[in-house]
C-alpha atoms as a PDB file:
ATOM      1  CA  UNK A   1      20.703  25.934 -10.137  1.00  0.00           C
ATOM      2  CA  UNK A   2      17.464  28.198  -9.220  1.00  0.00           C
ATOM      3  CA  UNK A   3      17.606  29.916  -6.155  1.00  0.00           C
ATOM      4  CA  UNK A   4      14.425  28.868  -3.804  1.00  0.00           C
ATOM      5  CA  UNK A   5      13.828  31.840  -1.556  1.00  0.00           C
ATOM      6  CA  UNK A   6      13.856  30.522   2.218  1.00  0.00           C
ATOM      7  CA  UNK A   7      10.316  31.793   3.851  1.00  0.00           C
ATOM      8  CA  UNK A   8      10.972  29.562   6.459  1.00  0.00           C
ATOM      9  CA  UNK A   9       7.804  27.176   5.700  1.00  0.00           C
ATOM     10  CA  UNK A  10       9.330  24.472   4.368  1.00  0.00           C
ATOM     11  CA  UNK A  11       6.936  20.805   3.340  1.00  0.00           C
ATOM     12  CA  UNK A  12       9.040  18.837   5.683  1.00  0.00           C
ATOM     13  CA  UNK A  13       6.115  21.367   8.172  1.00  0.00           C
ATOM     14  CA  UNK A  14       3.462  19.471   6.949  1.00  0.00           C
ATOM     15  CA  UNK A  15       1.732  16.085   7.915  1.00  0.00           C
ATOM     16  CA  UNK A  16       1.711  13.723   4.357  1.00  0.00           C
ATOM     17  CA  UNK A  17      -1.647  13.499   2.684  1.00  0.00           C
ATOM     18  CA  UNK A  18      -1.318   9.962   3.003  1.00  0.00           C
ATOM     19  CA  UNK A  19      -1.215   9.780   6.911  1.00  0.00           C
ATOM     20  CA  UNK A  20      -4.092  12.540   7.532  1.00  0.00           C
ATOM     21  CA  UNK A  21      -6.257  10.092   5.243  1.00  0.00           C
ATOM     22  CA  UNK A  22      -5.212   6.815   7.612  1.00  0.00           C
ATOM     23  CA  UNK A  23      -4.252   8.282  10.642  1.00  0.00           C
ATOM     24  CA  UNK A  24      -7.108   5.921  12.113  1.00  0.00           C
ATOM     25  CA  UNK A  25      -5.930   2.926  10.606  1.00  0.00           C
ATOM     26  CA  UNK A  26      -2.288   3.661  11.615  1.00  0.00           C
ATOM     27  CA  UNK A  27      -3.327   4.492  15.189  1.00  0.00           C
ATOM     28  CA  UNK A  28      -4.883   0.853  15.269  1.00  0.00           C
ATOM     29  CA  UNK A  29      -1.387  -0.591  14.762  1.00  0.00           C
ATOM     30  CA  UNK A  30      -1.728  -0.255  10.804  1.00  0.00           C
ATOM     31  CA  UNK A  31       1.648   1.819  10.744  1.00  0.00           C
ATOM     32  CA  UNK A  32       3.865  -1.280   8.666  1.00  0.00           C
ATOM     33  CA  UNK A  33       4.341   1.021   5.825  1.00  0.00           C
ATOM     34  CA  UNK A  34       6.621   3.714   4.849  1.00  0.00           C
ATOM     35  CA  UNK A  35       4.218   6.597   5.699  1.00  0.00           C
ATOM     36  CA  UNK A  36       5.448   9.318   8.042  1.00  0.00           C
ATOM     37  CA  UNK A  37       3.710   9.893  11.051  1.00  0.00           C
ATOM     38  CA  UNK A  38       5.116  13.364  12.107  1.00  0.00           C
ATOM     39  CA  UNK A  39       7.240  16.306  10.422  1.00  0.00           C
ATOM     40  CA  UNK A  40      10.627  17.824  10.737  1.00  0.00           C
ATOM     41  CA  UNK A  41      10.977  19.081  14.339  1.00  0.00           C
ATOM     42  CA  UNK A  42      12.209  22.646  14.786  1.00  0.00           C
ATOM     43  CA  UNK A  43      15.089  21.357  16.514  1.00  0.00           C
ATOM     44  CA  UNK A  44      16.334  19.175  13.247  1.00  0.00           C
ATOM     45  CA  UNK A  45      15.263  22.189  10.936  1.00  0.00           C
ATOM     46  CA  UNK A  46      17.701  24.205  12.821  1.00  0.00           C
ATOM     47  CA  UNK A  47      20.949  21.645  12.994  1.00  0.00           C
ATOM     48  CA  UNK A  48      20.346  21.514   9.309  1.00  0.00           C
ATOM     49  CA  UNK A  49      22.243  23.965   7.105  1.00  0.00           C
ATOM     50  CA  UNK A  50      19.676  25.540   4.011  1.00  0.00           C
ATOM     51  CA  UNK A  51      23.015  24.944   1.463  1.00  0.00           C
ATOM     52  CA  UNK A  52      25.270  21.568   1.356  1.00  0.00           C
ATOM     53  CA  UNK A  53      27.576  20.498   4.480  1.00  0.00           C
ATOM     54  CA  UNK A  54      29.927  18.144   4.392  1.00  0.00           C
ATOM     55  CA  UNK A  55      33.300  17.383   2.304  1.00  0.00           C
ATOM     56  CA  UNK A  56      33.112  18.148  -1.364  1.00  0.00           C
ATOM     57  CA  UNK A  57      32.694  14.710  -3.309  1.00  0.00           C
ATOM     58  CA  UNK A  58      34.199  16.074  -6.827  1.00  0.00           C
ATOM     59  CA  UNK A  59      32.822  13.902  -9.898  1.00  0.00           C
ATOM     60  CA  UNK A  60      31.949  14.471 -13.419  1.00  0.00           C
ATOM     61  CA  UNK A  61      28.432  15.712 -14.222  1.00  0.00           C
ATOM     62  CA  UNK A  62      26.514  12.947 -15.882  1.00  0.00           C
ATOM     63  CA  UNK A  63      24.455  14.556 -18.962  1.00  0.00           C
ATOM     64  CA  UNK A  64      23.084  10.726 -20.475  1.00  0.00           C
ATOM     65  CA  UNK A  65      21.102   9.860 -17.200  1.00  0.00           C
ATOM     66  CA  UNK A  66      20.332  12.896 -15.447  1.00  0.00           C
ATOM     67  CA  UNK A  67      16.658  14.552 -16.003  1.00  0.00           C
ATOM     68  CA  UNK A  68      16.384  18.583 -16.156  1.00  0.00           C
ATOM     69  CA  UNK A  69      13.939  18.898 -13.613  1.00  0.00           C
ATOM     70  CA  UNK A  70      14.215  21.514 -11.076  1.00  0.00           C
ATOM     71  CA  UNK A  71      16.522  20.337  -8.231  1.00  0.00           C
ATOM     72  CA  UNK A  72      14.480  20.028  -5.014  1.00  0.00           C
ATOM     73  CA  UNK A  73      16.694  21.981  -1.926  1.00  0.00           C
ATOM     74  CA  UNK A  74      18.959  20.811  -0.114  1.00  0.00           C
ATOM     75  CA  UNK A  75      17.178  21.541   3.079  1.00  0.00           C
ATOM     76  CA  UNK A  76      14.487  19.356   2.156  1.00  0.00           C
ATOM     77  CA  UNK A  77      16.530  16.416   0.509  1.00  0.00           C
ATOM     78  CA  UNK A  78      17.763  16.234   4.540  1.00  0.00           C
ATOM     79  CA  UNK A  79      14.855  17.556   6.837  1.00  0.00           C
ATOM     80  CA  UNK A  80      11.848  15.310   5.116  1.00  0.00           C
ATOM     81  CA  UNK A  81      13.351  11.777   5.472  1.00  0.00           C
ATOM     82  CA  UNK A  82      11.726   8.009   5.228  1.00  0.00           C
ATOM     83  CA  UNK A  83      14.525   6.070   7.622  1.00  0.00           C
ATOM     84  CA  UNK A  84      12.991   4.246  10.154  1.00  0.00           C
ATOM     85  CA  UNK A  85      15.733   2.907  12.184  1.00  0.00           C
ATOM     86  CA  UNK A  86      15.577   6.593  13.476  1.00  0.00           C
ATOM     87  CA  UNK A  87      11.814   6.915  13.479  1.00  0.00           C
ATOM     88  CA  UNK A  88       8.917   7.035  11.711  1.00  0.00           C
ATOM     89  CA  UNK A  89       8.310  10.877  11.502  1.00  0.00           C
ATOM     90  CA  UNK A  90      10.009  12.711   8.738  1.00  0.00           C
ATOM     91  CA  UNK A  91      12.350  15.234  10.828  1.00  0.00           C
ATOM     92  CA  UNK A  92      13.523  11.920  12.920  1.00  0.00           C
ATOM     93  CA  UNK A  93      16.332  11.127  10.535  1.00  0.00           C
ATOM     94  CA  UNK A  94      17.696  14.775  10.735  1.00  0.00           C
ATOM     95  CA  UNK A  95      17.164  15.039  14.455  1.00  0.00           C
ATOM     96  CA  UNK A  96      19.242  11.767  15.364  1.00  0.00           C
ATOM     97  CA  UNK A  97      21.446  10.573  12.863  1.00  0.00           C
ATOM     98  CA  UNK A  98      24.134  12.585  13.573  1.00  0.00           C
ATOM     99  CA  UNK A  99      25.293  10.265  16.194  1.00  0.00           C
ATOM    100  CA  UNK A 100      25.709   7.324  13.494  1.00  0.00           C
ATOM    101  CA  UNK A 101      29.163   6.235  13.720  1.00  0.00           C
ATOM    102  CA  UNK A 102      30.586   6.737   9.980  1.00  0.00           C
ATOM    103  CA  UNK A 103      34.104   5.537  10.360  1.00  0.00           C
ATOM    104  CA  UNK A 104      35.182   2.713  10.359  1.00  0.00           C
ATOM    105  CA  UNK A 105      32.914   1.609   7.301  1.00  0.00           C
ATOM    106  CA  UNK A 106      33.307  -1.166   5.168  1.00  0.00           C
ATOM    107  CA  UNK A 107      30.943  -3.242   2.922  1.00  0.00           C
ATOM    108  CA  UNK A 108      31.083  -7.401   2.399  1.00  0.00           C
ATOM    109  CA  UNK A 109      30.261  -8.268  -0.880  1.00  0.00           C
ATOM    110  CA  UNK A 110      29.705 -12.313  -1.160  1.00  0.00           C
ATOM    111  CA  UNK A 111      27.675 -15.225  -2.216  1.00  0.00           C
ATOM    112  CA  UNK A 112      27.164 -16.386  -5.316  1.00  0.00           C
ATOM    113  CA  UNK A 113      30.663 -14.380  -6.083  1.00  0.00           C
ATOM    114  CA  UNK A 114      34.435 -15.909  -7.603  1.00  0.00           C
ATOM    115  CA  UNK A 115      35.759 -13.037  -6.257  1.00  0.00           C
ATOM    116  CA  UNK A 116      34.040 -12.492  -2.352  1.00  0.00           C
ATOM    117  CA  UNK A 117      35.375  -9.130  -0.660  1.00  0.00           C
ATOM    118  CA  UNK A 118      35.032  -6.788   1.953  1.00  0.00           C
ATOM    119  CA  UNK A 119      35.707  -3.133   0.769  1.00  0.00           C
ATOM    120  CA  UNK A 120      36.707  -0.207   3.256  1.00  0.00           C
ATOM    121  CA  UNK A 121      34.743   2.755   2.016  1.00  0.00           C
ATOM    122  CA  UNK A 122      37.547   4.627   0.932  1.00  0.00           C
ATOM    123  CA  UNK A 123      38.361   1.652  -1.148  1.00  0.00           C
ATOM    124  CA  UNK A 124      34.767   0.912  -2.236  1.00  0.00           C
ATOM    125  CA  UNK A 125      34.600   5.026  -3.266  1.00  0.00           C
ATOM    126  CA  UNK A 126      37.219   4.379  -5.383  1.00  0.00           C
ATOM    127  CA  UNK A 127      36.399   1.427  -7.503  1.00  0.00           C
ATOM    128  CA  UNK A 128      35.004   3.353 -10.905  1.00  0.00           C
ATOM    129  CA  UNK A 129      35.028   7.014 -11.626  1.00  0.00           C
ATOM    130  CA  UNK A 130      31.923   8.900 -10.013  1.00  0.00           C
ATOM    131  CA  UNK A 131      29.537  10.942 -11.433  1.00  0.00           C
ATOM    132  CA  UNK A 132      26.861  13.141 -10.869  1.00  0.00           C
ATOM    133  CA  UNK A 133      23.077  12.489 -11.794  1.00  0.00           C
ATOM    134  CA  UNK A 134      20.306  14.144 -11.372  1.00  0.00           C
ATOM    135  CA  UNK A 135      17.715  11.577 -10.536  1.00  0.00           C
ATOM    136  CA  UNK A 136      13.806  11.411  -9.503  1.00  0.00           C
ATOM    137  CA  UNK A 137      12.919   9.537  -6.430  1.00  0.00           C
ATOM    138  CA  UNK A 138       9.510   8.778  -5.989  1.00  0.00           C
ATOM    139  CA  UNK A 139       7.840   7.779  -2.536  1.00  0.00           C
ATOM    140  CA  UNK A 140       4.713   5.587  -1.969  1.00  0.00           C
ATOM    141  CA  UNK A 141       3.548   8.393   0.138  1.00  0.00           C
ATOM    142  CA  UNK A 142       2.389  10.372  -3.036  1.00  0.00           C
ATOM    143  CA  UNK A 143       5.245  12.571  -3.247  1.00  0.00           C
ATOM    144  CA  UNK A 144       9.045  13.458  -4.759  1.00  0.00           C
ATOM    145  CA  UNK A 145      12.169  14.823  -5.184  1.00  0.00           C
ATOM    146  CA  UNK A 146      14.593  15.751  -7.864  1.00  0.00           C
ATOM    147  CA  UNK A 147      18.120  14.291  -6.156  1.00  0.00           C
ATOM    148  CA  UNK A 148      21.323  15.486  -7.303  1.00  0.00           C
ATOM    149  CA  UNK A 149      23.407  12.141  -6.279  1.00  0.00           C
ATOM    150  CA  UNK A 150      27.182  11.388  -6.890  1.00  0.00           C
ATOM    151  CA  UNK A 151      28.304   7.613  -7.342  1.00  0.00           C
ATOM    152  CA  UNK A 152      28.756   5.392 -10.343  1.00  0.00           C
ATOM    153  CA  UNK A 153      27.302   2.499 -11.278  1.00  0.00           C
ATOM    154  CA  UNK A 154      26.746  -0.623  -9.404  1.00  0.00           C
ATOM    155  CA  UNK A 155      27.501  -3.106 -12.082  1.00  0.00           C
ATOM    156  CA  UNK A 156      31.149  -1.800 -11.856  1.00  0.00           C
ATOM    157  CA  UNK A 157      31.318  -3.459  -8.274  1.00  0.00           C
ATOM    158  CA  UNK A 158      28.926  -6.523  -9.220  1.00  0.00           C
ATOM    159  CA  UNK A 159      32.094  -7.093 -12.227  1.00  0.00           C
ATOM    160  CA  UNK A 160      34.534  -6.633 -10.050  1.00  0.00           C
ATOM    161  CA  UNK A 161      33.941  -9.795  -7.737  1.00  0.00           C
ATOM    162  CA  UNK A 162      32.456 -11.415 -11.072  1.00  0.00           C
ATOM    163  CA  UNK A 163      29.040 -13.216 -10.396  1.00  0.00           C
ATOM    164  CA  UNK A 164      29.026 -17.264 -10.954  1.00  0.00           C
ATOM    165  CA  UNK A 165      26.060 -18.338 -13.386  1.00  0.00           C
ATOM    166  CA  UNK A 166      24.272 -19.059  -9.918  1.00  0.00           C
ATOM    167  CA  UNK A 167      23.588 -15.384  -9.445  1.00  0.00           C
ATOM    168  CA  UNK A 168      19.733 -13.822  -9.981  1.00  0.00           C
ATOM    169  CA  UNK A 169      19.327 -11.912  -7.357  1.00  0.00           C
ATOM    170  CA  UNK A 170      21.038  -9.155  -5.105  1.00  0.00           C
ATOM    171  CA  UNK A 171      20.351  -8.687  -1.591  1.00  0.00           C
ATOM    172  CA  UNK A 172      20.872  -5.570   0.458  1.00  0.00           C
ATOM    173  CA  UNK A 173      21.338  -5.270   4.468  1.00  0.00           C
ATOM    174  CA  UNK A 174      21.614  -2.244   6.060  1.00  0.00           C
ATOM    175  CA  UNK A 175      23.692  -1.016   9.215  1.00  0.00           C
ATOM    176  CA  UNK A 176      21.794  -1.509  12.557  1.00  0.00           C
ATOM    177  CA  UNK A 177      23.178   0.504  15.612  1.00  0.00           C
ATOM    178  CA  UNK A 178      21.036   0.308  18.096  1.00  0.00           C
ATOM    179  CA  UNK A 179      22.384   3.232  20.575  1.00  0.00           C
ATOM    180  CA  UNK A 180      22.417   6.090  17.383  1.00  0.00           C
ATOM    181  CA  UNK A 181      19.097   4.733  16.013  1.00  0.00           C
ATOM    182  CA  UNK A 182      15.586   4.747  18.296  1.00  0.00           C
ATOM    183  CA  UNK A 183      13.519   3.356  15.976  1.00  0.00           C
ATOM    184  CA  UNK A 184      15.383   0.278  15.923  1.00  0.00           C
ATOM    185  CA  UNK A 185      13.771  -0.336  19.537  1.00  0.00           C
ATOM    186  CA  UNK A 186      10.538   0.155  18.511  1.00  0.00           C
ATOM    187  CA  UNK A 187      10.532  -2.750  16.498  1.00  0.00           C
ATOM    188  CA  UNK A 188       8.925  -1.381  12.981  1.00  0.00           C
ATOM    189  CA  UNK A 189      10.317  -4.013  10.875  1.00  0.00           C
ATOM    190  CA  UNK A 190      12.320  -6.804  11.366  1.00  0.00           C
ATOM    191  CA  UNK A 191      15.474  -5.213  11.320  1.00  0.00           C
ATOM    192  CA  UNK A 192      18.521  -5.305   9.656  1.00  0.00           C
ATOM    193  CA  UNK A 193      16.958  -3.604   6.726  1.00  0.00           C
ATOM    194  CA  UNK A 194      17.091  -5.806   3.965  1.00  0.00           C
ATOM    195  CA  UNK A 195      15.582  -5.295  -0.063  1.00  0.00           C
ATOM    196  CA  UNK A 196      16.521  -6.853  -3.349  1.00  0.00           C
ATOM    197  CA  UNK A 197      16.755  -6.783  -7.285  1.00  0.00           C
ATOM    198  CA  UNK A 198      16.753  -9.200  -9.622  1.00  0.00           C
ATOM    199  CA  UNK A 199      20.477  -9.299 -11.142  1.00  0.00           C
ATOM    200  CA  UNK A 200      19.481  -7.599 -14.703  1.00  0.00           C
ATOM    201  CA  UNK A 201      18.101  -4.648 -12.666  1.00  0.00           C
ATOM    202  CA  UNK A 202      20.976  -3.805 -10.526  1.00  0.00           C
ATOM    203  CA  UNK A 203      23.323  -4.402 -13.479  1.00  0.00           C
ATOM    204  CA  UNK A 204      21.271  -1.525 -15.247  1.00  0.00           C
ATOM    205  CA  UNK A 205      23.569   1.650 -15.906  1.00  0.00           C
ATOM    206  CA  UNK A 206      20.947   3.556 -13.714  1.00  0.00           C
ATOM    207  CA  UNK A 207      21.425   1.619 -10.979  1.00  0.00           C
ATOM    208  CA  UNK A 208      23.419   3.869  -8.745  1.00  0.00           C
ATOM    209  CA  UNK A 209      25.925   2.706  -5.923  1.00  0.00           C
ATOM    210  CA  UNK A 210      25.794   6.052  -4.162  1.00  0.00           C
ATOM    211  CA  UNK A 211      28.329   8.444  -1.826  1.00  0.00           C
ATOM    212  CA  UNK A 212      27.108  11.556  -2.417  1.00  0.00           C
ATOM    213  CA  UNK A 213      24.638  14.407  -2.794  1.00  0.00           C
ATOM    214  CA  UNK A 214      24.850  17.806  -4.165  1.00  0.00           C
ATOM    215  CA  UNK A 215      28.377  17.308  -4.545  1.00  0.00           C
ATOM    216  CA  UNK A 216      29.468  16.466  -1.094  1.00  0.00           C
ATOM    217  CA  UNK A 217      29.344  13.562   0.777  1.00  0.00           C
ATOM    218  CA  UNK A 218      25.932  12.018   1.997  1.00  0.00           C
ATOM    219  CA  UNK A 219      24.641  12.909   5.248  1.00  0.00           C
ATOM    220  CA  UNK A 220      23.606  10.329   7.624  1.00  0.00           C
ATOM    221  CA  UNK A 221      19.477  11.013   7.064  1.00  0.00           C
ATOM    222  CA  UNK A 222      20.227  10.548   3.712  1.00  0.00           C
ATOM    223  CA  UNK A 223      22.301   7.315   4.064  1.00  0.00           C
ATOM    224  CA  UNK A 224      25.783   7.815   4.670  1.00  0.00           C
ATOM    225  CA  UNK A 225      28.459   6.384   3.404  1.00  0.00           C
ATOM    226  CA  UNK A 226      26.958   4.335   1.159  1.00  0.00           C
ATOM    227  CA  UNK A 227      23.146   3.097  -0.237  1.00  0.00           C
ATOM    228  CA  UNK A 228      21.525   2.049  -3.761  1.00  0.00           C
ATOM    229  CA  UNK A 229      19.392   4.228  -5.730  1.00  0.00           C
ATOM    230  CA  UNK A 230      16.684   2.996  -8.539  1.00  0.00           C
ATOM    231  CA  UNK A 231      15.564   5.454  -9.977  1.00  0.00           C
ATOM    232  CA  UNK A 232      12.596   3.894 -11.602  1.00  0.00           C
ATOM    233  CA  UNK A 233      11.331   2.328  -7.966  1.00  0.00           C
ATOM    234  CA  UNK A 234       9.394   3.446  -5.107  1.00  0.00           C
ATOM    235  CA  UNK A 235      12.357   5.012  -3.164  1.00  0.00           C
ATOM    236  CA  UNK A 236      12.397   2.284  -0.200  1.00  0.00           C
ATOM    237  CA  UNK A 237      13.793  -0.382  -3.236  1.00  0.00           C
ATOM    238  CA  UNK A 238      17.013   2.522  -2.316  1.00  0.00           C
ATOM    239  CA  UNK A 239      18.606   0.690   0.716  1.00  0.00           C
ATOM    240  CA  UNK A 240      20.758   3.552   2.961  1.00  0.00           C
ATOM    241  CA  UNK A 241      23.487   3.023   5.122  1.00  0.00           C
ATOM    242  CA  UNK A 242      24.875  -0.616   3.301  1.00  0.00           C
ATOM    243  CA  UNK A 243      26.993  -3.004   4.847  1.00  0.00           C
ATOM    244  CA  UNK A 244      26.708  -5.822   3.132  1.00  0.00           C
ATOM    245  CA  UNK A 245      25.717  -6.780  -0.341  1.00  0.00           C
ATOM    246  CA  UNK A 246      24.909 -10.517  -1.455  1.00  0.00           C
ATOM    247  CA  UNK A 247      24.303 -12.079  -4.572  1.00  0.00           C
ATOM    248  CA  UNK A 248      22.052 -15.328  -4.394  1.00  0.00           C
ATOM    249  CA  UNK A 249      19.886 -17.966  -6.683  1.00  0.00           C
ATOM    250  CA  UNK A 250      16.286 -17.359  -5.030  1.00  0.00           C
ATOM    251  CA  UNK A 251      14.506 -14.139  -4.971  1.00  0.00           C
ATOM    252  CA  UNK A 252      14.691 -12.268  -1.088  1.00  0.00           C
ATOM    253  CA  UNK A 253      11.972 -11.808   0.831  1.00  0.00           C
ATOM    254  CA  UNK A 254      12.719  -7.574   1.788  1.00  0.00           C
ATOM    255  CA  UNK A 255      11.589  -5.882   5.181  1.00  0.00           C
ATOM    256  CA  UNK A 256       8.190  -4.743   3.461  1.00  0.00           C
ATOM    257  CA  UNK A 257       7.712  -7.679   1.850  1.00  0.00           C
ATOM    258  CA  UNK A 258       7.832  -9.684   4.968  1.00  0.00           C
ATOM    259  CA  UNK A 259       6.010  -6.216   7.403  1.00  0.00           C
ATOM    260  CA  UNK A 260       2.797  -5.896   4.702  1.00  0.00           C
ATOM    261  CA  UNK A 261       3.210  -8.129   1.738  1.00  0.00           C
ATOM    262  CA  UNK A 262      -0.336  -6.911  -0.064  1.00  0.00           C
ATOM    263  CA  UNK A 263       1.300  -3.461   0.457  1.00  0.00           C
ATOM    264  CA  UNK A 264       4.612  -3.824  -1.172  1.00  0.00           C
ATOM    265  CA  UNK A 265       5.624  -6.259  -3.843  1.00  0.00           C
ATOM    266  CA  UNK A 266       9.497  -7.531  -4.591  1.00  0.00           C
ATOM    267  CA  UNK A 267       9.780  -5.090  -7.481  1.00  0.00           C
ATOM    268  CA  UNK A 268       7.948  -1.775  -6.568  1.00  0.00           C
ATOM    269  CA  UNK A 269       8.353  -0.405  -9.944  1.00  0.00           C
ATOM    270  CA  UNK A 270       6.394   2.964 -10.116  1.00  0.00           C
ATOM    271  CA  UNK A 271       3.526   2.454 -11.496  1.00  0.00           C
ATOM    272  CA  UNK A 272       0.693   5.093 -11.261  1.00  0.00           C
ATOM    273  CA  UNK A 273      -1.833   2.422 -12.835  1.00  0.00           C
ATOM    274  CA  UNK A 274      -1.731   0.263  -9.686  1.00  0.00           C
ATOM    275  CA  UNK A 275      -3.138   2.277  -6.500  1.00  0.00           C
ATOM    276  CA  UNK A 276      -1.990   1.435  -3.265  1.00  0.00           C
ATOM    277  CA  UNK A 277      -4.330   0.164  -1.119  1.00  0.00           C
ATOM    278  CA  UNK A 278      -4.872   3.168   1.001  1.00  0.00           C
ATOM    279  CA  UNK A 279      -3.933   5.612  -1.392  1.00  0.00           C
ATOM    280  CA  UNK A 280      -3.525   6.547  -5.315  1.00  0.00           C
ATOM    281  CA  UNK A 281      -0.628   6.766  -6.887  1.00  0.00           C
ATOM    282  CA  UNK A 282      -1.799   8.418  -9.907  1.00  0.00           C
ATOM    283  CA  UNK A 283      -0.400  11.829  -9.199  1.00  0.00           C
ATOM    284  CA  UNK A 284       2.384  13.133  -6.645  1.00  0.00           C
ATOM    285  CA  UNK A 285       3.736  16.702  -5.052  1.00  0.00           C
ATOM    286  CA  UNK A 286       7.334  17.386  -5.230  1.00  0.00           C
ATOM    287  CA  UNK A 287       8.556  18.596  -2.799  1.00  0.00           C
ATOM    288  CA  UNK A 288      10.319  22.119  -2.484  1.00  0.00           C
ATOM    289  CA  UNK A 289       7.798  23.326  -5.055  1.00  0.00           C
ATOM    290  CA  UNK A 290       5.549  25.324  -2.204  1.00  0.00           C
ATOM    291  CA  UNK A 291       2.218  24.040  -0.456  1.00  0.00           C
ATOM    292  CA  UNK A 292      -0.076  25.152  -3.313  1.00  0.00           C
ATOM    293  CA  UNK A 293       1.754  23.945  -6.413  1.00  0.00           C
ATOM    294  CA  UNK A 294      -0.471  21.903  -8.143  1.00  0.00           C
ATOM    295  CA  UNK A 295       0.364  18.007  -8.223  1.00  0.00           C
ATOM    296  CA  UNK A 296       1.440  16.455 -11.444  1.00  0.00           C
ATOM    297  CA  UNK A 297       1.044  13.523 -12.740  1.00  0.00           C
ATOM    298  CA  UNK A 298       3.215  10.362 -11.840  1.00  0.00           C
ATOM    299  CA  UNK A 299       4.978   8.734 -15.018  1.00  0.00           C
ATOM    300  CA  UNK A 300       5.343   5.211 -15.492  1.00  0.00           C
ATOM    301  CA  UNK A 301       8.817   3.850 -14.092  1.00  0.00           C
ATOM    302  CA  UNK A 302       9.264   7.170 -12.693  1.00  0.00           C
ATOM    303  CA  UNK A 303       9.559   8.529 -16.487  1.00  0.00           C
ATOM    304  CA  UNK A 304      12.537   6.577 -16.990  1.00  0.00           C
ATOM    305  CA  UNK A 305      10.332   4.077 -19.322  1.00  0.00           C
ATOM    306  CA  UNK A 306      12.200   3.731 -22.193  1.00  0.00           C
ATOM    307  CA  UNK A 307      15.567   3.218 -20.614  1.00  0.00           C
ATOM    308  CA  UNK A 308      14.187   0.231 -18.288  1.00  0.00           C
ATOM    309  CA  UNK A 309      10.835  -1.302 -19.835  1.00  0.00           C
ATOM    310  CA  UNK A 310      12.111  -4.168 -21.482  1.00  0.00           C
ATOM    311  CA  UNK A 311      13.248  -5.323 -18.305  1.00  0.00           C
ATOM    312  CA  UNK A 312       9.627  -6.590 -18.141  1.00  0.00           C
ATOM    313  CA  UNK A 313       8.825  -7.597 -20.912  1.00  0.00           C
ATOM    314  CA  UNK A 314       6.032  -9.783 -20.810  1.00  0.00           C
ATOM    315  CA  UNK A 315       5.341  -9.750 -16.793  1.00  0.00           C
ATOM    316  CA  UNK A 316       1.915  -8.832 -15.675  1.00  0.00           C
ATOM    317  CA  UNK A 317       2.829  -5.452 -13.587  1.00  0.00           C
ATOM    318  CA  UNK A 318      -0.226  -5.845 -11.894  1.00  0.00           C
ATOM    319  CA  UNK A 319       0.755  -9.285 -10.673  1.00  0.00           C
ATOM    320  CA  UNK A 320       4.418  -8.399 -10.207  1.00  0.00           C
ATOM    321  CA  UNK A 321       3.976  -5.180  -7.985  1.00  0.00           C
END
């Protein structure tokens, strides 16, 4: 893995391009999106190591679905966060997730389900070998990251409590604890955090039930013990912090459906075709690559088109957003 020399500016110092361009609107109460209003404090910066913390989370390097991108840092993967039950600035996930309670942790899987189950995270861990991937995640905001995540597929848990024919959808809700986690107060979204997938997409191989990142366990800005990771989605689709996980017949309405539904569809499959409404999505900036890098241009599904395209088929993308 290349070495990224530490000057000690890091982009988790600088204000989004997407909130500069609306601080107006956001200041008039248009803030129900995922756009950060603030960057990593010193303070969080500081109480976050430049190399990985944490206990090692061994697991077998996955060669079929990871990309060879370069691997943003780990300083940034956990200083330049989107979480908002800690805030909506980007070092507010670093600065006070630490005092998440982690243990005890366990996940309910039920609904449409023969097999309905509630799985201690040791347990849930343990289900189907992990591996590491080396994913994308893309962000509404305009930018991304190159993630080095450890888990294995969800379909091995969806299997395991084997869905009944009544099962399209999957629903994910989110921890809410109230005393670790300020931004639950301020009332951002209706909170718990839920999203959704259609059952064919979280059956997909990519589809990543995750514990881990850069080979130890996930911190708590990054969404310890547990989340979901879609590769080819916008990266709120990735729920953090699960507790619960339900399969159902109708589709969900999700936390941004229900905060800004002309903002964020059920799907939010990247697609650099379709602008946002306050903002292209033509082109991002990874970040870790330095201030000046020039920004590249986005790829459809997050470039992971020909592994999940025929998942749609047929649907108007501009219609299904």
């Amino acid at each position: 893995m290349r070495h990224v020399e530490d000057t000690g500016f890091h982009p988790s110092d600088i204000t989004p391009e997407s909130v500069w361009l609306t601080r107006r609107q956001l200041l008039r109460g248009a803030a129900l999106a995922p756009v950060a209003l603030a960057g990593a404090s010193s303070s969080a910066r500081a109480a976050t190591d430049a190399s990985p913390t944490g206990a090692a989370l061994p697991a077998e390097k996955s060669l079929k679905w990871s990309t060879s991108d370069t691997v943003t840092p780990w300083r940034d993967i956990t200083t330049y966060n989107n979480f908002y039950e800690f805030g909506t600035g980007k070092g507010d996930p670093a600065t006070y997730a630490g005092k998440m309670q982690l243990r005890p942790w366990a996940v309910q899987i039920d609904g449409a389900v023969r097999r309905p189950m509630t799985l201690d995270i040791d347990d849930l861990r343990k289900l189907a070998p992990l591996e590491e991937r080396i994913y994308r995640l893309r962000c509404v905001e305009a930018w991304s990251m190159v993630i080095p995540w450890t888990g294995y597929s969800l379909a091995h848990l969806l299997r395991h409590v084997e869905p009944t024919e009544e099962a399209k959808y999957v629903t994910f809700t989110t921890v809410v604890q109230p005393k670790a986690m300020p931004g639950v107060a301020e009332h951002i979204l209706d909170w718990p955090y839920l999203e959704g997938l259609r059952m064919d997409e979280a059956m997909h191989p990519l589809t990543l039930l995750t514990f881990g990142l850069y080979g130890h366990d996930l911190p708590a800005q990054d969404g310890a013990p547990v989340r979901v990771v879609i590769p080819w989605k916008y990266g709120f689709k990735s729920g953090k912090s699960l507790v619960r996980i339900h399969l159902q017949p109708t589709q969900p309405t999700t936390s941004w459906m229900r905060a800004a539904p002309r903002e964020y569809g059920f799907y939010a499959n990247v697609n650099p075709a379709v602008p946002h409404p306050r903002w292209s999505q033509a082109t991002e900036r990874r970040v870790g690559s330095g201030f000046f890098a020039a920004r590249i241009p986005t790829l459809p599904f997050n470039g992971y088109a020909e592994e999940v395209s025929s998942l749609y088929q047929g649907m108007d993308l501009r219609r299904y957003f």
